[in-house]
Protein backbone atom coordinates (compact mmCIF):
# COMPACT_ATOMS: atom_id res chain seq x y z
CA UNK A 1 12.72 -40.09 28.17
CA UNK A 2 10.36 -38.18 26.42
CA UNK A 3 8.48 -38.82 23.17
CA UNK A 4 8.52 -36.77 20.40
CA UNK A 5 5.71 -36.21 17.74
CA UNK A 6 6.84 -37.36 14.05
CA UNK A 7 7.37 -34.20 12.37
CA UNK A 8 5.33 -33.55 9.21
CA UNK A 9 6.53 -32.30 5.87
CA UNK A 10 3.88 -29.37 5.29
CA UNK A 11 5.70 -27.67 2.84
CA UNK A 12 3.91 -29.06 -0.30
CA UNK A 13 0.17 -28.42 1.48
CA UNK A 14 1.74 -24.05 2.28
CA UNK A 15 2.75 -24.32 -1.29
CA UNK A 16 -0.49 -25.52 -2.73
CA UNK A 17 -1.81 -22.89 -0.55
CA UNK A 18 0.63 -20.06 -1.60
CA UNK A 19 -0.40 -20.71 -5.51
CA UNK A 20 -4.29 -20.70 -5.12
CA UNK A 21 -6.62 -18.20 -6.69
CA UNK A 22 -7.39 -17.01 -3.30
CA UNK A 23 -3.92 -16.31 -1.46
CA UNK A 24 -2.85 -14.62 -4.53
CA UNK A 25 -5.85 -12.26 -4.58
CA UNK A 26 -5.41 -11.60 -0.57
CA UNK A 27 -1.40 -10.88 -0.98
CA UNK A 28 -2.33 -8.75 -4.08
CA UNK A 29 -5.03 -6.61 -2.16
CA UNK A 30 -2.80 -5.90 0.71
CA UNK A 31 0.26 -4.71 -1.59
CA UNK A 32 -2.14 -2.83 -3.47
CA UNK A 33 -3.25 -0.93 -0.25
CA UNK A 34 0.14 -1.17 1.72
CA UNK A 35 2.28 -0.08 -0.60
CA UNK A 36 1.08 2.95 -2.01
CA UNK A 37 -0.27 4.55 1.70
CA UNK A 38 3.23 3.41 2.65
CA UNK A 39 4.97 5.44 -0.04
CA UNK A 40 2.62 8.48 0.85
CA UNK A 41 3.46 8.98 4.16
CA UNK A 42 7.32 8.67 3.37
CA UNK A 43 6.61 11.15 0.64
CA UNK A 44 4.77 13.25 2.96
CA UNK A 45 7.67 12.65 6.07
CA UNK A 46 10.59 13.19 3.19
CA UNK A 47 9.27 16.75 2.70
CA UNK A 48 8.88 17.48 6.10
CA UNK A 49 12.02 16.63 6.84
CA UNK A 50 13.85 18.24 3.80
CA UNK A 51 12.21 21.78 4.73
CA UNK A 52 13.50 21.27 8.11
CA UNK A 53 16.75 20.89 6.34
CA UNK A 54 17.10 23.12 3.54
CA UNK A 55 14.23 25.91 4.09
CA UNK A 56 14.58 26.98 7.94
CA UNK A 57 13.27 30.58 7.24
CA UNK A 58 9.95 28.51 5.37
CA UNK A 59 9.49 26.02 8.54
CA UNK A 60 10.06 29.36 11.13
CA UNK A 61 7.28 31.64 9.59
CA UNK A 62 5.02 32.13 12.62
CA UNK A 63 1.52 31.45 12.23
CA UNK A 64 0.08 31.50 15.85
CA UNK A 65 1.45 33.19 18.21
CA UNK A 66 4.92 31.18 18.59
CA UNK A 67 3.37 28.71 16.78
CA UNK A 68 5.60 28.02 13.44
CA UNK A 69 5.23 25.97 10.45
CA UNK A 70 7.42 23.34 11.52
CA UNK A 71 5.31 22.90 14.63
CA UNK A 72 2.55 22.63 12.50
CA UNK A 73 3.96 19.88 10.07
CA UNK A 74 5.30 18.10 13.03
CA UNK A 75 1.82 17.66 14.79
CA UNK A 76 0.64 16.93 11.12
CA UNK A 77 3.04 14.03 10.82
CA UNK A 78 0.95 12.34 14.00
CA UNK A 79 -2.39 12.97 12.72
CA UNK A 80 -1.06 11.76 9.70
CA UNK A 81 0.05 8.66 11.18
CA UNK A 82 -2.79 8.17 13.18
CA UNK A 83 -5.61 8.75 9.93
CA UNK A 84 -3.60 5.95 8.25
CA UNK A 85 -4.07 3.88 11.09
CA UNK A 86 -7.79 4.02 11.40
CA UNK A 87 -8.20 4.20 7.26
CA UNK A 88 -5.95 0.48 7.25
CA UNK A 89 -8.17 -0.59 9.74
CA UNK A 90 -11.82 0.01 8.39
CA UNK A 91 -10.07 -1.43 4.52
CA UNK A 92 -8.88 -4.52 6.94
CA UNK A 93 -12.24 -4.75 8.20
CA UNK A 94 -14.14 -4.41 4.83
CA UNK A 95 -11.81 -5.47 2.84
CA UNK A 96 -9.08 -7.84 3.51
CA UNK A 97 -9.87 -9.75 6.40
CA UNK A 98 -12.83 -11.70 4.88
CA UNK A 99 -10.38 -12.96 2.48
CA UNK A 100 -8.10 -13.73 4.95
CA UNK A 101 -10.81 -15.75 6.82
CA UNK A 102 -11.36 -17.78 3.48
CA UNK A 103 -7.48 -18.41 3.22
CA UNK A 104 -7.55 -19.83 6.88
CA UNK A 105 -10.60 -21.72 6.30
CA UNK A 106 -8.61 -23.18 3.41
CA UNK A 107 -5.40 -24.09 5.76
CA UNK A 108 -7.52 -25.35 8.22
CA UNK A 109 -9.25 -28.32 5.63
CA UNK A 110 -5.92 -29.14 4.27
CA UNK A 111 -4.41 -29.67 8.24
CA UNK A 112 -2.07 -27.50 8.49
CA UNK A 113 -3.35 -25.18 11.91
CA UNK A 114 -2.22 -27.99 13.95
């Protein structure tokens, strides 16, 4: 037979947690970073994929060699990708993941990391 731990009822401690000054501030400085790089790139991916669509003569201008426009935007849509990588990262860094440190600390004093 084996013996099971009581569970706990943390749900009033996450709460507490989920209405203080500083979880608020952390969840609104991620949105306010997330959301609007997020709705760039889509932006940016939507028009890329619409002059695929509707403007095939536009994407197949040659600029290099058989190098198109469509190639270009394509490879674009990486180093896109891969510049809002490394910009989320440094904001994390600077940014966000003090706060998120202070949050934890916070979770940790109440007892709920166990």
């Amino acid at each position: 037979m084996s013996a099971t731990k009581p569970t706990r009822d943390y749900s009033a401690a996450y709460s507490d947690v989920q209405r203080s000054p500083e979880f608020q501030e952390l969840r609104s400085r991620l949105r306010s970073f997330v959301f609007p790089m997020a709705g760039a790139f889509l932006a940016w991916y939507f028009l890329y994929v619409i002059c695929a669509a509707f403007f095939p003569a536009f994407m197949s201008i040659k600029v290099l060699g058989n190098i198109n426009v469509g190639l270009i935007f394509g490879f674009l849509q990486f180093i896109t990708t891969f510049a809002i990588t490394i910009v989320y990262v440094r904001w994390a860094d600077r940014v966000f993941d003090p706060r998120a440190e202070r949050v934890h600390q916070m979770v940790e004093e109440k007892g709920l990391d166990a």
